[in-house]
N, C-alpha and C. Protein backbone atom coordinates (compact mmCIF):
# COMPACT_ATOMS: atom_id res chain seq x y z
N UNK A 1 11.09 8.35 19.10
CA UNK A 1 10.82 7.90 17.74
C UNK A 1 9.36 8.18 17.39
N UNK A 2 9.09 8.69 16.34
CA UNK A 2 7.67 9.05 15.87
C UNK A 2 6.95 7.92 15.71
N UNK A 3 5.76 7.75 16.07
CA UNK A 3 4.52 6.44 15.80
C UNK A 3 4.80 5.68 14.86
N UNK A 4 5.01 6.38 13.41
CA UNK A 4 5.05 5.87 12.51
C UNK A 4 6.14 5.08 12.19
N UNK A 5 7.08 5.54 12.34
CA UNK A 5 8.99 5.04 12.13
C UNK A 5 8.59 4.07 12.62
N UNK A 6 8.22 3.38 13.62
CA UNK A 6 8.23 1.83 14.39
C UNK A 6 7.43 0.95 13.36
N UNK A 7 6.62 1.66 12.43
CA UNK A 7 5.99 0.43 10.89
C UNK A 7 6.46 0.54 9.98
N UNK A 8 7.58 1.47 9.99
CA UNK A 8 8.18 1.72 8.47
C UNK A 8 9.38 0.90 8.58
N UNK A 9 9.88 0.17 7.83
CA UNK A 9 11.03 -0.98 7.95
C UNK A 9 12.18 0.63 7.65
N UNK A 10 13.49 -0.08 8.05
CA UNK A 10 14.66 0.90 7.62
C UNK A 10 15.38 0.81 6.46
N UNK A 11 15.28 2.17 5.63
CA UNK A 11 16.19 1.71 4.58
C UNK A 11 17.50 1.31 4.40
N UNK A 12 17.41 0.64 3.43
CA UNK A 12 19.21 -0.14 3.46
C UNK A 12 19.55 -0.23 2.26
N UNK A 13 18.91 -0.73 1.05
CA UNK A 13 19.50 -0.76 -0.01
C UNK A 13 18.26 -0.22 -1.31
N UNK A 14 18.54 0.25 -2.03
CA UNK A 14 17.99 0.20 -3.28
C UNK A 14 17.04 1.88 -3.08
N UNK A 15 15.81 1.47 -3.77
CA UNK A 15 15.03 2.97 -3.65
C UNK A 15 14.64 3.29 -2.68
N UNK A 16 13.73 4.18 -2.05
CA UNK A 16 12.76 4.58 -1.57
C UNK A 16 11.49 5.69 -1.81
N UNK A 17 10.79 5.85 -1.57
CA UNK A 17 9.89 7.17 -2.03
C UNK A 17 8.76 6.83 -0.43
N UNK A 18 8.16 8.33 -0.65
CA UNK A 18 6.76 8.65 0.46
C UNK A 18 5.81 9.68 -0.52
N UNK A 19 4.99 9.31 -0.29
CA UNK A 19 3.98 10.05 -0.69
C UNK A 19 2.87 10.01 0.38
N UNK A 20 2.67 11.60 0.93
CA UNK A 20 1.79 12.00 2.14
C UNK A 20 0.79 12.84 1.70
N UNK A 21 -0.56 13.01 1.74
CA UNK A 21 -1.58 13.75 1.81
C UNK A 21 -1.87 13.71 3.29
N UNK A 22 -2.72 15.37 3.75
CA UNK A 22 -2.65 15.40 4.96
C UNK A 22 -4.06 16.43 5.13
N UNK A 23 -5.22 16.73 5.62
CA UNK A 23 -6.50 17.07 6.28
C UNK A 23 -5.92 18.06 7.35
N UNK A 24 -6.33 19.05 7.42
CA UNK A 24 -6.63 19.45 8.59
C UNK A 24 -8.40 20.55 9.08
N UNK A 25 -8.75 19.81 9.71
CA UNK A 25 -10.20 20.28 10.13
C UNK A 25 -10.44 21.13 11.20
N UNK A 26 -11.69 21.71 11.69
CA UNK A 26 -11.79 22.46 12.65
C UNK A 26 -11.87 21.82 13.98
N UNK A 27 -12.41 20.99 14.42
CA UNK A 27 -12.59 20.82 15.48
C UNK A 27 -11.83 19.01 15.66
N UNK A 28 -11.24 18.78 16.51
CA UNK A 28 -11.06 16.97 16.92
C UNK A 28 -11.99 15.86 17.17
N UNK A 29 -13.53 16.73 17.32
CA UNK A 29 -14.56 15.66 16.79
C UNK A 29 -14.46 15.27 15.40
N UNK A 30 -14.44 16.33 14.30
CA UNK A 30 -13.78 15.96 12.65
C UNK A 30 -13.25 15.54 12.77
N UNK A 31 -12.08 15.62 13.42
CA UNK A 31 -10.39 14.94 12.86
C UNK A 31 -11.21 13.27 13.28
N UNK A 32 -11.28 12.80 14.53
CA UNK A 32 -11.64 11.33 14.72
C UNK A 32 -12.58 10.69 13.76
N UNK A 33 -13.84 11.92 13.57
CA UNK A 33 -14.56 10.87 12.40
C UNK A 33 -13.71 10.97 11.17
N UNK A 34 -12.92 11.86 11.06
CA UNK A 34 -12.59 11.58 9.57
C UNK A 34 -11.43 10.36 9.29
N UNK A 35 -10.53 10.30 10.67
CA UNK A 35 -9.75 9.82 11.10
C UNK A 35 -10.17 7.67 10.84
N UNK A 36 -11.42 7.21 11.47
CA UNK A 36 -11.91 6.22 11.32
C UNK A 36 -12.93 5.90 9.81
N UNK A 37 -13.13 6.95 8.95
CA UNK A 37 -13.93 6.94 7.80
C UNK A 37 -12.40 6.52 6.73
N UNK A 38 -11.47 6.97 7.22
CA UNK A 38 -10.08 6.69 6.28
C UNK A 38 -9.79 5.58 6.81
N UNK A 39 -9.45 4.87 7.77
CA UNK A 39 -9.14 3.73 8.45
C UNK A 39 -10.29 2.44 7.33
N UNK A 40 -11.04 2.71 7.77
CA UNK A 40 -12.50 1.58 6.65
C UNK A 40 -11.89 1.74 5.50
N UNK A 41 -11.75 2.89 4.78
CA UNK A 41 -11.21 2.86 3.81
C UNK A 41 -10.24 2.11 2.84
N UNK A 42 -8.67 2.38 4.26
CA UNK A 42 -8.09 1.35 4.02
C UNK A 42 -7.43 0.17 4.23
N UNK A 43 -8.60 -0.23 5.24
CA UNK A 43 -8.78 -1.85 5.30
C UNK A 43 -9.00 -2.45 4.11
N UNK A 44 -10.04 -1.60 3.51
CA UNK A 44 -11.03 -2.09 2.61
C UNK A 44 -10.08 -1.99 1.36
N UNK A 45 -8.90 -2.74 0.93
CA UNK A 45 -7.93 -2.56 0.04
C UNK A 45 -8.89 -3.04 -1.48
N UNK A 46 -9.68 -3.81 -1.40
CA UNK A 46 -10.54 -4.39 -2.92
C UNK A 46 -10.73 -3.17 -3.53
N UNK A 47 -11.48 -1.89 -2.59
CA UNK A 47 -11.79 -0.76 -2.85
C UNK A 47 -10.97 0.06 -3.31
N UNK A 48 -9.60 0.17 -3.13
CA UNK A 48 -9.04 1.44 -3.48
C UNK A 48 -8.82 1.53 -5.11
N UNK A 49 -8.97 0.81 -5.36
CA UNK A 49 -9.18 1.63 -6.97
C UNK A 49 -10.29 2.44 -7.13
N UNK A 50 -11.47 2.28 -6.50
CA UNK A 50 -12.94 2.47 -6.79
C UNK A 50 -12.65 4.32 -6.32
N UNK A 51 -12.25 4.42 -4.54
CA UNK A 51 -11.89 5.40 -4.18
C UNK A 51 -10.73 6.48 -4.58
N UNK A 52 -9.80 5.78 -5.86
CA UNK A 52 -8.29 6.67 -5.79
C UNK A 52 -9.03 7.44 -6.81
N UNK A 53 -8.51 9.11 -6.69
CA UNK A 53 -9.05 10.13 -7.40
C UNK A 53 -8.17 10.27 -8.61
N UNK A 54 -8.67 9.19 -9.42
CA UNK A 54 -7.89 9.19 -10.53
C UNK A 54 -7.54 7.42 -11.16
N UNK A 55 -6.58 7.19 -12.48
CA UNK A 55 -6.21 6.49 -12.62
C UNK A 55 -5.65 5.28 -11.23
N UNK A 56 -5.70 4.26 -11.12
CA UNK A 56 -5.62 3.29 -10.60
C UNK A 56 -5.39 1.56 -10.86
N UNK A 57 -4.63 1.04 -10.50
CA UNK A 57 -4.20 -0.16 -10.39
C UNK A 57 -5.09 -1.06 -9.81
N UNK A 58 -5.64 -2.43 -10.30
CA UNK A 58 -6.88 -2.83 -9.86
C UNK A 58 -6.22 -3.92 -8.35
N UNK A 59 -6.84 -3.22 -7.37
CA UNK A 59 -6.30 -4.41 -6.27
C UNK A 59 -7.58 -5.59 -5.65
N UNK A 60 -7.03 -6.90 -5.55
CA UNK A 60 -8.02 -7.92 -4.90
C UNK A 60 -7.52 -8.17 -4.01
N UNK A 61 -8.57 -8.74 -2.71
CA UNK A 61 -7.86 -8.75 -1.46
C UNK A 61 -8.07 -10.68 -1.50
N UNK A 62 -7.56 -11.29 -1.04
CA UNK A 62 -7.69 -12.62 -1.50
C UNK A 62 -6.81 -13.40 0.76
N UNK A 63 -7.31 -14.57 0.36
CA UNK A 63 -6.95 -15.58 1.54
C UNK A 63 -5.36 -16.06 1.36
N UNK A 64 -4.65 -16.91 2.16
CA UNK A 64 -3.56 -17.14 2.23
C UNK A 64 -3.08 -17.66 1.00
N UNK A 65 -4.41 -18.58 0.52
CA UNK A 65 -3.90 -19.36 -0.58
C UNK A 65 -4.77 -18.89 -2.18
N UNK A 66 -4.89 -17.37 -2.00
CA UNK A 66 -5.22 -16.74 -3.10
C UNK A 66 -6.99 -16.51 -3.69
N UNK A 67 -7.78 -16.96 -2.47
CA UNK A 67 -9.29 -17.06 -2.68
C UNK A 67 -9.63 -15.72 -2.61
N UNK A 68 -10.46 -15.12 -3.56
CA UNK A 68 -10.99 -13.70 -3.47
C UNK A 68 -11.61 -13.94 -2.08
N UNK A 69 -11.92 -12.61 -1.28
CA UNK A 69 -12.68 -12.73 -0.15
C UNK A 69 -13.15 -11.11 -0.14
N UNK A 70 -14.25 -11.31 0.42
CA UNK A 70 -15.35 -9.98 0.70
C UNK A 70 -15.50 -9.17 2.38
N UNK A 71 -14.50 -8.82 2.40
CA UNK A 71 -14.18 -8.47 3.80
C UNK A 71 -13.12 -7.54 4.26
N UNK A 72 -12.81 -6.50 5.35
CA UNK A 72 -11.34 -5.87 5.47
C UNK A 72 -10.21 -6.75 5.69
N UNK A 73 -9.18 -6.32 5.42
CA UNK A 73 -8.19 -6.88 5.27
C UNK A 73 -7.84 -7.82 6.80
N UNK A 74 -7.39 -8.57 6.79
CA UNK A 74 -6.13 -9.49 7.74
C UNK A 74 -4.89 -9.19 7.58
N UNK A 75 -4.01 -10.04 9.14
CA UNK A 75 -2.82 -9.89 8.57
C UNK A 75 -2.49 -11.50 7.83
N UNK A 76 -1.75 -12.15 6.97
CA UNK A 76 -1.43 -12.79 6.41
C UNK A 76 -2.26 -12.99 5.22
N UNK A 77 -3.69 -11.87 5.01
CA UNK A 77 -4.20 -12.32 3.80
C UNK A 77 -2.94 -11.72 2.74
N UNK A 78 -3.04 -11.77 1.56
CA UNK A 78 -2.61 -11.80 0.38
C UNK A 78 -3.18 -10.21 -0.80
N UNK A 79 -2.44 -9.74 -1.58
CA UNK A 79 -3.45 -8.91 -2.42
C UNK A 79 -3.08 -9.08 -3.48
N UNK A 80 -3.51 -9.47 -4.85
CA UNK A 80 -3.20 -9.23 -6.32
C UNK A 80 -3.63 -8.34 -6.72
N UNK A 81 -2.47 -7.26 -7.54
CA UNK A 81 -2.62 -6.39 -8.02
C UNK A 81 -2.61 -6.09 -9.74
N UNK A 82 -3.34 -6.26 -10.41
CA UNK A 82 -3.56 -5.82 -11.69
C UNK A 82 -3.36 -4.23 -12.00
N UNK A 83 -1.45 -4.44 -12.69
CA UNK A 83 -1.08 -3.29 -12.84
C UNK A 83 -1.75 -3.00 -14.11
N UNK A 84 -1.60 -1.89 -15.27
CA UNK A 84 -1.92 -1.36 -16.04
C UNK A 84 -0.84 -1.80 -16.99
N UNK A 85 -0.85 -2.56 -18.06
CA UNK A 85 0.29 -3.37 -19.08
C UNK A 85 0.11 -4.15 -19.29
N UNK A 86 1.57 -5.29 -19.65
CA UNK A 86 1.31 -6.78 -19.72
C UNK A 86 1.69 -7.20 -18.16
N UNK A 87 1.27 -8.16 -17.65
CA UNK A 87 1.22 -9.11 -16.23
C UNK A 87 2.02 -9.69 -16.63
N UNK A 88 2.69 -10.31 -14.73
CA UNK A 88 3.95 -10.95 -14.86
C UNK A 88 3.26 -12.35 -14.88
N UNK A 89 3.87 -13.09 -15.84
CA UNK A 89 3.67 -14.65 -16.41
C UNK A 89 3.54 -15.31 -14.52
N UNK A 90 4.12 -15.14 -14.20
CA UNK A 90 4.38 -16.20 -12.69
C UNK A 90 3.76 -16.19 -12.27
N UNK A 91 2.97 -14.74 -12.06
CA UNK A 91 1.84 -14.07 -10.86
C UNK A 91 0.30 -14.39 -11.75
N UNK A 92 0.22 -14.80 -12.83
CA UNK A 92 -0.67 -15.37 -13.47
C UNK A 92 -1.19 -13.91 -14.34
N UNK A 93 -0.61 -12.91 -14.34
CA UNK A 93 -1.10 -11.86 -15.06
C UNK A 93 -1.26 -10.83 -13.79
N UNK A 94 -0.64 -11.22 -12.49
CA UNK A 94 -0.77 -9.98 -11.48
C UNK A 94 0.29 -10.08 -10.95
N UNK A 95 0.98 -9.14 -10.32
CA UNK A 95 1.69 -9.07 -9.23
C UNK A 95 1.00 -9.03 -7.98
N UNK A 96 2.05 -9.92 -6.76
CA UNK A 96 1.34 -10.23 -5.42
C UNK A 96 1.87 -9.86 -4.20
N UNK A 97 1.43 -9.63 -3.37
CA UNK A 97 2.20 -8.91 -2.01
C UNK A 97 1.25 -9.83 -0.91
N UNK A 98 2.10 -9.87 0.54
CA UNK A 98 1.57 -10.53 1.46
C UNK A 98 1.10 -9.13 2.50
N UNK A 99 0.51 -9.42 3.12
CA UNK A 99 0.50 -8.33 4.48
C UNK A 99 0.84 -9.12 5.53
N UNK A 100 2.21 -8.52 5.65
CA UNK A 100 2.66 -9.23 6.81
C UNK A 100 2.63 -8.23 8.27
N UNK A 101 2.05 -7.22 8.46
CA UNK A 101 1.53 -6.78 9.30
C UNK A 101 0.25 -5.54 9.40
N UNK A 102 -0.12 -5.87 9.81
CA UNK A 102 -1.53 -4.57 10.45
C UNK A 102 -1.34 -3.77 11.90
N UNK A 103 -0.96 -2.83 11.63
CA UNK A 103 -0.97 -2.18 13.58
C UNK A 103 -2.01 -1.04 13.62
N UNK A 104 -2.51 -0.79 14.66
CA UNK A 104 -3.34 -0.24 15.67
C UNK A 104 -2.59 0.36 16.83
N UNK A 105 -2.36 1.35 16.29
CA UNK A 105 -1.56 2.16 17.67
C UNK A 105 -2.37 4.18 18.43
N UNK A 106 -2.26 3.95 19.59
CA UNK A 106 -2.93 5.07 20.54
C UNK A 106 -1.85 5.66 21.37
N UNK A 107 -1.82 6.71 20.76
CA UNK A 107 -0.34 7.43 22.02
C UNK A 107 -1.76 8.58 22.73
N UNK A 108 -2.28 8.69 23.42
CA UNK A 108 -3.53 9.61 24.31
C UNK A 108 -2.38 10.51 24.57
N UNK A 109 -1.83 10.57 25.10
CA UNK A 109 -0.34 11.86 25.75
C UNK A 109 -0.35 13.09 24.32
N UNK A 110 -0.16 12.45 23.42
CA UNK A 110 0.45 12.94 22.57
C UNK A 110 -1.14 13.29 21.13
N UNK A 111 -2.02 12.90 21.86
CA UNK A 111 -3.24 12.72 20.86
C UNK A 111 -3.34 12.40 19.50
N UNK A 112 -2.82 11.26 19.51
CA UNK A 112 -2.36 10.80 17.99
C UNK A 112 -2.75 8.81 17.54
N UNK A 113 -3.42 8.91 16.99
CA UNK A 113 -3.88 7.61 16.71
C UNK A 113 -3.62 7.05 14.93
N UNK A 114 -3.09 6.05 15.50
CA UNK A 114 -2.55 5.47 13.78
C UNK A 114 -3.24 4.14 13.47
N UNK A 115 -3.23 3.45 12.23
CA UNK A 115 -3.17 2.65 11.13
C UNK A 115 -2.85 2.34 10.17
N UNK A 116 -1.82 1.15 10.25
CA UNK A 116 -1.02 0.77 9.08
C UNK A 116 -0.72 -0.60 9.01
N UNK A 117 -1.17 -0.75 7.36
CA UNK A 117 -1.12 -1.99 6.78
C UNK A 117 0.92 -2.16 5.82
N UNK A 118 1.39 -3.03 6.40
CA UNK A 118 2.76 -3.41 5.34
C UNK A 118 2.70 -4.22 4.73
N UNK A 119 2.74 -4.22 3.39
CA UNK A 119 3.19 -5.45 2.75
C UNK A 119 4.73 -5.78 2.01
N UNK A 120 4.88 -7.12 1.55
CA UNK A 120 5.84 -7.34 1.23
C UNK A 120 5.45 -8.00 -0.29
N UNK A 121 6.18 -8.01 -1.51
CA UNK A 121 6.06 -8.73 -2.17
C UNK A 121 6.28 -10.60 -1.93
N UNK A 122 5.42 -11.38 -2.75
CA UNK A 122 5.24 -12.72 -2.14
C UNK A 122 5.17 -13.61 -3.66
N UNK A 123 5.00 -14.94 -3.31
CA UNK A 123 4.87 -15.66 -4.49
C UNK A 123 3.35 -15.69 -5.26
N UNK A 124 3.23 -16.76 -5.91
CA UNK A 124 1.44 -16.85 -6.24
C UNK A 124 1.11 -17.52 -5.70
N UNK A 125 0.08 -17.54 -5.23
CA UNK A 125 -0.42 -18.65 -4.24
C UNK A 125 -1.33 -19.80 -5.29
N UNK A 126 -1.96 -19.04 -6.79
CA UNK A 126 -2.41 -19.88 -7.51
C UNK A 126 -1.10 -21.35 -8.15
N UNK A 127 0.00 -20.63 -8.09
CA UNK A 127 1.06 -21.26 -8.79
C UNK A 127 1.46 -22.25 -7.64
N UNK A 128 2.46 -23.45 -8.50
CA UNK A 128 3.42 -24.65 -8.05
C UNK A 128 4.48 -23.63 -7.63
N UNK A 129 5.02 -22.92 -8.62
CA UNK A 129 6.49 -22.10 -7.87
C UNK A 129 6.53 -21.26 -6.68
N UNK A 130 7.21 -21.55 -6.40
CA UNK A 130 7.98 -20.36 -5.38
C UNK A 130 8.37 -19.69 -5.41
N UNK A 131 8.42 -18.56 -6.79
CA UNK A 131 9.06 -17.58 -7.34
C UNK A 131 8.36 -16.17 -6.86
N UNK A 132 9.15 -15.48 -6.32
CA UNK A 132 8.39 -13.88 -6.59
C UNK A 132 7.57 -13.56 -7.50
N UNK A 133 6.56 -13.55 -7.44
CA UNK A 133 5.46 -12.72 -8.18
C UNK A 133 5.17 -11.11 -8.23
N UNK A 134 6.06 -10.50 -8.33
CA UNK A 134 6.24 -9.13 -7.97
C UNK A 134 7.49 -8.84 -8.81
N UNK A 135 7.11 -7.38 -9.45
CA UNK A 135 8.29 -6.87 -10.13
C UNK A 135 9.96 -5.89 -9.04
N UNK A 136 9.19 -5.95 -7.48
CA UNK A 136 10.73 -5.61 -6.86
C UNK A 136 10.83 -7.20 -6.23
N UNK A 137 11.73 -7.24 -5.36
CA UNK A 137 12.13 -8.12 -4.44
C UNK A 137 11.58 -8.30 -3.64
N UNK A 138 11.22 -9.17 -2.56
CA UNK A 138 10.73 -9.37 -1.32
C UNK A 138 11.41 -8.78 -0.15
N UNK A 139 12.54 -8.35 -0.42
CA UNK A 139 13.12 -7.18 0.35
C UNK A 139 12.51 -5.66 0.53
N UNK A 140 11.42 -5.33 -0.58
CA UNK A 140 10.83 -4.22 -0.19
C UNK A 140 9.38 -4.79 0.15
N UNK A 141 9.31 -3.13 0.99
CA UNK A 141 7.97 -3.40 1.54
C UNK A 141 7.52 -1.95 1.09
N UNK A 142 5.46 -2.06 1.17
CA UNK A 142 4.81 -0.38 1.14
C UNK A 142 4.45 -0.91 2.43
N UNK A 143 4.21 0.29 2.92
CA UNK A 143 3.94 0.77 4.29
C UNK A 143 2.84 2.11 3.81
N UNK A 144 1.32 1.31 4.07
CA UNK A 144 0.34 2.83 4.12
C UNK A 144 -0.19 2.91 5.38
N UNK A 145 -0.67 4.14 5.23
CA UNK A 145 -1.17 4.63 6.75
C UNK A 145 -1.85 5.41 7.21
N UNK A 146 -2.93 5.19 8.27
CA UNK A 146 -3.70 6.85 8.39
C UNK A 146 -3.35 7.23 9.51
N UNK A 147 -3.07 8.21 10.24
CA UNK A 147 -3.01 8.96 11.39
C UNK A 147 -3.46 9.97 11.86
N UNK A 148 -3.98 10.27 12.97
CA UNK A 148 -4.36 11.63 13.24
C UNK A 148 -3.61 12.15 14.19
N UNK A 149 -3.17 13.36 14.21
CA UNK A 149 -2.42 14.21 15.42
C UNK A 149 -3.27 15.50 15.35
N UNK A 150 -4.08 15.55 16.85
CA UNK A 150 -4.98 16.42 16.98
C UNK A 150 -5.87 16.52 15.72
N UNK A 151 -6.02 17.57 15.30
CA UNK A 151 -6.71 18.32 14.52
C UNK A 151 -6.30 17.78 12.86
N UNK A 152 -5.56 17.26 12.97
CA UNK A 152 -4.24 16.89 11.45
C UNK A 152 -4.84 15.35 10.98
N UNK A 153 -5.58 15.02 9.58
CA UNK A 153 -5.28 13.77 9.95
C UNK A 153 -4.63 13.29 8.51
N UNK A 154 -3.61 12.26 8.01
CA UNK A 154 -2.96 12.18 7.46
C UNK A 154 -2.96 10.76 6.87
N UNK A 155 -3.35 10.79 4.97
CA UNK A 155 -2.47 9.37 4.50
C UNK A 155 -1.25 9.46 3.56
N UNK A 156 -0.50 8.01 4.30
CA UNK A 156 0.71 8.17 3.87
C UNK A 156 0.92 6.55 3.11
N UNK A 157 1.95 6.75 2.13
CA UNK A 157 2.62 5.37 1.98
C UNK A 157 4.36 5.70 1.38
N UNK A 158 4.37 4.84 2.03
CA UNK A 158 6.30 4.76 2.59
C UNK A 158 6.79 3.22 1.94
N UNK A 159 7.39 3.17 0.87
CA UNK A 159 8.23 2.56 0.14
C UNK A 159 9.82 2.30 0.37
N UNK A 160 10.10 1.16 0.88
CA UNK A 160 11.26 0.85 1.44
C UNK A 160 12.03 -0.39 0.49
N UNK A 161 13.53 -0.45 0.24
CA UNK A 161 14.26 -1.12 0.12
C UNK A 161 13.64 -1.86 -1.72
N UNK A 162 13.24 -0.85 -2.78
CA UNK A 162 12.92 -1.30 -3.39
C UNK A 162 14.06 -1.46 -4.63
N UNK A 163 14.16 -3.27 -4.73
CA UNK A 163 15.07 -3.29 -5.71
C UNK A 163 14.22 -4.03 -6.89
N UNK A 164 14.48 -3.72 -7.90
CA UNK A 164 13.97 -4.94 -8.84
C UNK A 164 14.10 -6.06 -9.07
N UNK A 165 12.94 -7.06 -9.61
CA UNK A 165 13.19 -8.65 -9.32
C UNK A 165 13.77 -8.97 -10.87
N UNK A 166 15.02 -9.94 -10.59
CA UNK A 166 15.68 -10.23 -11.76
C UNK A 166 15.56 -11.96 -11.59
N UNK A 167 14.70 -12.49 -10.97
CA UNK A 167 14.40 -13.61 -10.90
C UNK A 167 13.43 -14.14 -11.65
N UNK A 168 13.60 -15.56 -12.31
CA UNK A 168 12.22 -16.21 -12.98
C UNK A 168 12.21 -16.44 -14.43
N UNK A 169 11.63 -16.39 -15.36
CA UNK A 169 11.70 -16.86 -16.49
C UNK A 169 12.16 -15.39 -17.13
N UNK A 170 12.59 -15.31 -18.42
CA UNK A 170 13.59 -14.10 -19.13
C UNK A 170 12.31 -13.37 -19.37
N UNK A 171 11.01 -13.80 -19.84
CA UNK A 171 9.82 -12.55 -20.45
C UNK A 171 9.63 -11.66 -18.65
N UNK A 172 9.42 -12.33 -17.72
CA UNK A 172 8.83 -12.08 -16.48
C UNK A 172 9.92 -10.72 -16.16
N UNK A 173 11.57 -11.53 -16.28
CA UNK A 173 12.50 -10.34 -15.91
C UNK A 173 12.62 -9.25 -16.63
N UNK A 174 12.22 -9.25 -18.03
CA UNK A 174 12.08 -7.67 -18.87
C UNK A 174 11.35 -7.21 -18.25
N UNK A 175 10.49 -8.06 -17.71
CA UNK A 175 8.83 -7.10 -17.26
C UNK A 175 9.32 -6.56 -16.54
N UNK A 176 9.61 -7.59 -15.61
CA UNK A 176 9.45 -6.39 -13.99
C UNK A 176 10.95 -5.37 -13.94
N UNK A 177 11.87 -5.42 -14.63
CA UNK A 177 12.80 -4.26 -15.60
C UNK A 177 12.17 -3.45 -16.06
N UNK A 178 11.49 -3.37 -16.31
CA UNK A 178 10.81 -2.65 -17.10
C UNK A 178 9.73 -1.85 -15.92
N UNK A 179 8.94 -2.98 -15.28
CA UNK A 179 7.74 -1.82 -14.75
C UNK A 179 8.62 -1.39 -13.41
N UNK A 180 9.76 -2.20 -13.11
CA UNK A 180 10.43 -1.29 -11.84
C UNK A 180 11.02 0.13 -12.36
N UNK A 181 11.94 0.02 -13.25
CA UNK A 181 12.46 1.23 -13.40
C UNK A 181 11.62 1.95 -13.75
N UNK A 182 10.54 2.19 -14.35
CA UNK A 182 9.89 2.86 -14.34
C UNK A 182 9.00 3.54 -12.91
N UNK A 183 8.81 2.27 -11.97
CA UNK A 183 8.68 2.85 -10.56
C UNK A 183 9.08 3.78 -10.15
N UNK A 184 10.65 3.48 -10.17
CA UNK A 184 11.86 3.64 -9.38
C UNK A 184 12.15 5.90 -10.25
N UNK A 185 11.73 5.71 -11.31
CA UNK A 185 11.92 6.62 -11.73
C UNK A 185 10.29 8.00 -11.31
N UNK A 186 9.37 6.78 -10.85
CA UNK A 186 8.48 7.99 -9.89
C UNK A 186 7.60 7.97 -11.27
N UNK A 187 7.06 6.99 -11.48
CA UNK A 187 5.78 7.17 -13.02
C UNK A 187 4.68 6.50 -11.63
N UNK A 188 5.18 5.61 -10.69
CA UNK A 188 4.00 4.95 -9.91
C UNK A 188 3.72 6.51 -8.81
N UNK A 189 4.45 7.55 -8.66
CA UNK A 189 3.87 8.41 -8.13
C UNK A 189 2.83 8.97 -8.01
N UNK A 190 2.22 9.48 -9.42
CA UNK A 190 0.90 9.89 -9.57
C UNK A 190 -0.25 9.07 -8.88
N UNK A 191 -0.08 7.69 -9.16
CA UNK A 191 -1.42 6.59 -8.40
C UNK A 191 -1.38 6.83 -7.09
N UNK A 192 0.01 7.13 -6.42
CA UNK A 192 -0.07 6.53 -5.08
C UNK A 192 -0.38 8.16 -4.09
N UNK A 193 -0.63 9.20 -4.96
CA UNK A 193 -1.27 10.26 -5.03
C UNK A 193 -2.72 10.50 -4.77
N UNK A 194 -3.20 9.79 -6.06
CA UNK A 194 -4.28 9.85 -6.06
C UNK A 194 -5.44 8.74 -5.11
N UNK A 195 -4.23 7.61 -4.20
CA UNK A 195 -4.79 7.12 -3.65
C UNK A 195 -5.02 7.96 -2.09
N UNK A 196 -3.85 8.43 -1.63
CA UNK A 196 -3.97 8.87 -0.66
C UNK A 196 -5.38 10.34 -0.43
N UNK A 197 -5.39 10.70 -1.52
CA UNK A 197 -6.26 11.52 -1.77
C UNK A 197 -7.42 10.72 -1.37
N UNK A 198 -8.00 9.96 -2.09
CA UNK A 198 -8.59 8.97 -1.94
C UNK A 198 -9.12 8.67 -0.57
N UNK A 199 -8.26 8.22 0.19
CA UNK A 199 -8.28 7.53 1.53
C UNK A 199 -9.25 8.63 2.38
N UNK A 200 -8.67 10.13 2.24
CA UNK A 200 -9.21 11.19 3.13
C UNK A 200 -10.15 11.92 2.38
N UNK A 201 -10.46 11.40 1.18
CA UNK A 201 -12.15 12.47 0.51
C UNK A 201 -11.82 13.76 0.77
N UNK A 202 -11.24 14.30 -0.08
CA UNK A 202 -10.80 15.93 0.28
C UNK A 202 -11.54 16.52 0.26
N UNK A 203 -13.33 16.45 0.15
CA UNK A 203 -14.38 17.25 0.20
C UNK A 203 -14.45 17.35 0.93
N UNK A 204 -14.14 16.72 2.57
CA UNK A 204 -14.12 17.27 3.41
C UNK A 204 -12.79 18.69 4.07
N UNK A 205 -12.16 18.69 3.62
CA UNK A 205 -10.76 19.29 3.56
C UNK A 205 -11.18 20.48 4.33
N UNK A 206 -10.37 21.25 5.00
CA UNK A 206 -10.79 22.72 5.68
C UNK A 206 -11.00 23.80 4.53
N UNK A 207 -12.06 24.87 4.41
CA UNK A 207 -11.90 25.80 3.46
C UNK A 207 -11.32 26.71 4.37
């Protein structure tokens, strides 16, 4: 099984999409620094709007119970995302995802070193409810990632099991009807493009 497949959940129902940008440099001293300069990167999730080469979705990296915080990511911190539109009423004007895992993986045999953050959609942590704050389900997850194999180094994000949330008050469910299918139909493609771009600074890129 490839490194990666073991962080990517399996699909089962609803959408999926990947979007991969990929480096390749001259020598494997590059590939590692470039390899750990993308890793900071995307820990550093507050940042990726600042870094995506292009239009972007504003992300905050916040504590269990929704406190902005100034630091790389954890696993169980939280992220609110300020899409581009109207905000879902529940999520207080954001949609929210948990990170329910971070891995750190070294295959030396195979010279390949990874990092990947998953999240899941989650409730608000500012709010009384318990409602999804997210326009899919808590059944999907993104899965991003950097890796290097040799000389190759690669960001990816892998979108699993995405259905839309039809839960919550009737304005909240047009919404997220609305900004899913539009997902689902590949309009969130371009961002998640320009993030991965992002992650690896293509100025460094091989000429």
């Amino acid at each position: 099984m490839p490194t990666e497949d073991s962080n990517i959940p399996a699909q089962q129902k609803g959408n999926q999409h990947d979007t991969v940008e990929q480096i390749t440099v001259k020598t494997r001293e590059q590939a590692i620094g470039l390899y750990y300069e993308a890793r900071t990167r995307l820990l550093d999730v507050s940042n990726w709007s600042q870094i995506a080469h292009g239009p972007s979705s504003e992300f905050t990296l916040t504590d269990s119970e929704g406190h902005k915080i100034t630091r790389l990511a954890q696993q169980g911190d939280k992220l609110k995302i300020d899409l581009p539109g109207p905000g879902s009423l529940i999520g207080g004007g954001n949609d929210w995802v948990l990170i329910e895992q971070i891995q750190d993986e070294l295959d030396s045999l195979l010279d390949t070193e990874l990092t990947s953050i998953r999240v899941r959609p989650t409730y608000n942590p500012e709010s009384d409810e318990a409602t999804i704050a997210h326009f899919f389900t808590n059944d999907a997850t993104s899965t991003f990632l950097i890796k290097r194999f040799g000389t190759t180094v690669s960001a990816e994000i892998h979108g699993r099991n995405e259905i839309p949330n039809t839960h919550g008050n009737f304005i909240d469910v047009i919404r997220h009807l609305s900004v899913a299918m539009g997902d689902l139909f590949g309009f969130s493609k371009p961002q998640w493009k320009h993030l991965t771009k992002g992650l690896l600074d293509n100025e460094l890129k091989q000429k």
